[in-house]
Protein backbone atom coordinates (compact mmCIF):
# COMPACT_ATOMS: atom_id res chain seq x y z
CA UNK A 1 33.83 -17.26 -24.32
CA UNK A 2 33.08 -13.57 -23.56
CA UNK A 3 29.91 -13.59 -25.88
CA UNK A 4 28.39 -16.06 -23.84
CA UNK A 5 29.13 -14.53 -20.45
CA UNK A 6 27.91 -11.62 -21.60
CA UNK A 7 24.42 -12.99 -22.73
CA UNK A 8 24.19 -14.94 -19.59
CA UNK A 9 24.39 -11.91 -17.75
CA UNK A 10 21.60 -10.45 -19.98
CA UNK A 11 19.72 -13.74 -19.54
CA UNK A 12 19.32 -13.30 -15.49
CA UNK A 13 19.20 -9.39 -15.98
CA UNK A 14 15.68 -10.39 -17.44
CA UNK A 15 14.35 -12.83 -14.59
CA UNK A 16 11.38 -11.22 -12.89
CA UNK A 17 12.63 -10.11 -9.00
CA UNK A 18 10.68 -11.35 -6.09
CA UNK A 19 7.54 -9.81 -5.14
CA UNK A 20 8.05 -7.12 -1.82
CA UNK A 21 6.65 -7.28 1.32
CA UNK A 22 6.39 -3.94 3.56
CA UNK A 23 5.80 -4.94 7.36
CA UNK A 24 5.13 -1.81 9.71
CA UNK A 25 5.73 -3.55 13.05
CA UNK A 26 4.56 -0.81 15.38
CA UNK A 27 6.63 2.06 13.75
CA UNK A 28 5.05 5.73 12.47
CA UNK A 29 5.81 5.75 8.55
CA UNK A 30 5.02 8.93 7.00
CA UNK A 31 4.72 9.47 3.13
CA UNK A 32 5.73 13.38 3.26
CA UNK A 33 3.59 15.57 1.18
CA UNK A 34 4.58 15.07 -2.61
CA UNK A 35 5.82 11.40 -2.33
CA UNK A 36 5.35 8.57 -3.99
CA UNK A 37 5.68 4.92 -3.11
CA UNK A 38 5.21 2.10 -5.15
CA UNK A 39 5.12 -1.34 -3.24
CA UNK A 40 5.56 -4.15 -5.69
CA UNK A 41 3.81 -6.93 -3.57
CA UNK A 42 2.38 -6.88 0.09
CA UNK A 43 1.39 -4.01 2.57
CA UNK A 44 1.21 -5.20 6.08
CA UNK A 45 0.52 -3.44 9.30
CA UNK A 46 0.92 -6.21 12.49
CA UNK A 47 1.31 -3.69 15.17
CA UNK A 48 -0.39 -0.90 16.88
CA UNK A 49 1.95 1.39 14.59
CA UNK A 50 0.87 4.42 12.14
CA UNK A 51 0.96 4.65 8.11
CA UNK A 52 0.62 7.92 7.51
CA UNK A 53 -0.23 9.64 3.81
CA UNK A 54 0.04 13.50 3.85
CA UNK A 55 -1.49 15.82 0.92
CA UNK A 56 -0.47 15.39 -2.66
CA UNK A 57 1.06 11.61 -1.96
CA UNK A 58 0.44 8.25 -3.69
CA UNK A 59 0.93 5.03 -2.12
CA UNK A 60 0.56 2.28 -5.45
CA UNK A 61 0.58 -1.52 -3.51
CA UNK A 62 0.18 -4.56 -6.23
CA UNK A 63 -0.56 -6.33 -3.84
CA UNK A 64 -3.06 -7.03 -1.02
CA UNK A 65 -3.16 -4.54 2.18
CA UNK A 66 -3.64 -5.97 5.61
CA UNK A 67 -3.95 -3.86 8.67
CA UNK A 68 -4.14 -6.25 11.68
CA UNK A 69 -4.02 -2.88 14.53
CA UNK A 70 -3.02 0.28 14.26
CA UNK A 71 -4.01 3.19 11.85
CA UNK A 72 -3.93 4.26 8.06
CA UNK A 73 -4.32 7.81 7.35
CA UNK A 74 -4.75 9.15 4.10
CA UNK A 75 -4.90 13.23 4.62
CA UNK A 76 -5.75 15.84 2.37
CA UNK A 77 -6.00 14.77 -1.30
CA UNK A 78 -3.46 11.87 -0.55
CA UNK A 79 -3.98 8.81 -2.98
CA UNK A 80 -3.85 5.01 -1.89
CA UNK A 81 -4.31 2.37 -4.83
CA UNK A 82 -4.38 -1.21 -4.03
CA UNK A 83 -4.16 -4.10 -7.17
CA UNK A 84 -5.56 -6.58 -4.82
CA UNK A 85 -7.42 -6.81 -1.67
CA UNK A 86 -7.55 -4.78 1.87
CA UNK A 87 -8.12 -6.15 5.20
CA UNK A 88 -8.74 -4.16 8.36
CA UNK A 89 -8.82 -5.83 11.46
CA UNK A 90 -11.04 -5.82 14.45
CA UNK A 91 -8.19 -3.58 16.26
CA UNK A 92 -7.55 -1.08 13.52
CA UNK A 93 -8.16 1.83 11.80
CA UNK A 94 -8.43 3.71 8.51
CA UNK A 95 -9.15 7.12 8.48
CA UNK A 96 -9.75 8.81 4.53
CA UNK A 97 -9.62 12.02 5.38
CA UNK A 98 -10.76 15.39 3.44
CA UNK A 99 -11.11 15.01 -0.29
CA UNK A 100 -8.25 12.07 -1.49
CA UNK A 101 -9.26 8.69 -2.37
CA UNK A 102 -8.68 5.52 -1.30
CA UNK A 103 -9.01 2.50 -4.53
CA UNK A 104 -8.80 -1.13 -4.06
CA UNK A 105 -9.52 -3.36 -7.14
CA UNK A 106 -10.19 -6.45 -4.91
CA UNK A 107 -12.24 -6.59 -2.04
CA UNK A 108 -12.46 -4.37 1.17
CA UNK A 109 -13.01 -6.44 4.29
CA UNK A 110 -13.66 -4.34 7.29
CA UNK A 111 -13.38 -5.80 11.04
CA UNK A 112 -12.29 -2.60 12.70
CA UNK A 113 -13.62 1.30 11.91
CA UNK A 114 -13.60 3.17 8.45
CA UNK A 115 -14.01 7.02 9.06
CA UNK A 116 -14.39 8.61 4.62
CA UNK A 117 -14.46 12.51 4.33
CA UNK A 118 -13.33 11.66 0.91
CA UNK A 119 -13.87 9.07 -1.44
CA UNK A 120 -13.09 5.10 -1.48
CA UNK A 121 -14.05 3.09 -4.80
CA UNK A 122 -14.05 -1.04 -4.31
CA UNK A 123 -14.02 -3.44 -7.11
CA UNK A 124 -12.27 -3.48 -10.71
CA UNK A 125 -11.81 -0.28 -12.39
């Protein structure tokens, strides 16, 4: 009876988890300088809040990015990879600043303003 409990608890051990969803509802979230965040699913921004990437960070999303208002900043030689697509709204704002780079492997649909000091790559890589 034991054996089998035990491999049943192996057996859901394996089951793939959920997908994640990060929702910035108007807050300031800062990546300090030397993070890294991984985001197994969705990125979305649905209020005039502030995601904020300083130097030597890396934001990974497998998943799609949507910014309906606010900002994105990527500073210095901060990193921002997105698996899937990115949407900025008519009401928001991505700033790549200085030398960093900004990748999405899907498509980039702009409504709002793009300012690029550095460098932003679109499509598969």
């Amino acid at each position: 009876m034991r054996t089998v409990l035990l491999l049943g608890s192996i057996a859901w051990m394996a089951l793939p988890l959920p997908a994640q969803v990060l929702t910035n509802n108007g807050a300031m979230l800062f990546l300090n300088t030397g993070a890294t965040m991984v985001v197994n699913g969705d990125v979305q921004q649905q209020a005039s809040g502030t995601l904020q990437l300083q130097p030597s960070t890396t934001l990974q999303v497998s998943g799609n990015v949507t910014i309906t208002s606010g900002q994105l900043q990527l500073n210095g030689d901060a990193f921002m990879q997105v698996t899937g697509n990115m949407t900025v709204g008519p009401t928001a704002t991505v700033d790549r600043a200085a030398n960093g780079t900004l990748e999405v492997h899907g498509t980039f649909n702009n409504q709002g303003t793009v300012t690029n000091h550095g460098t932003v790559e679109v499509g598969p890589p």
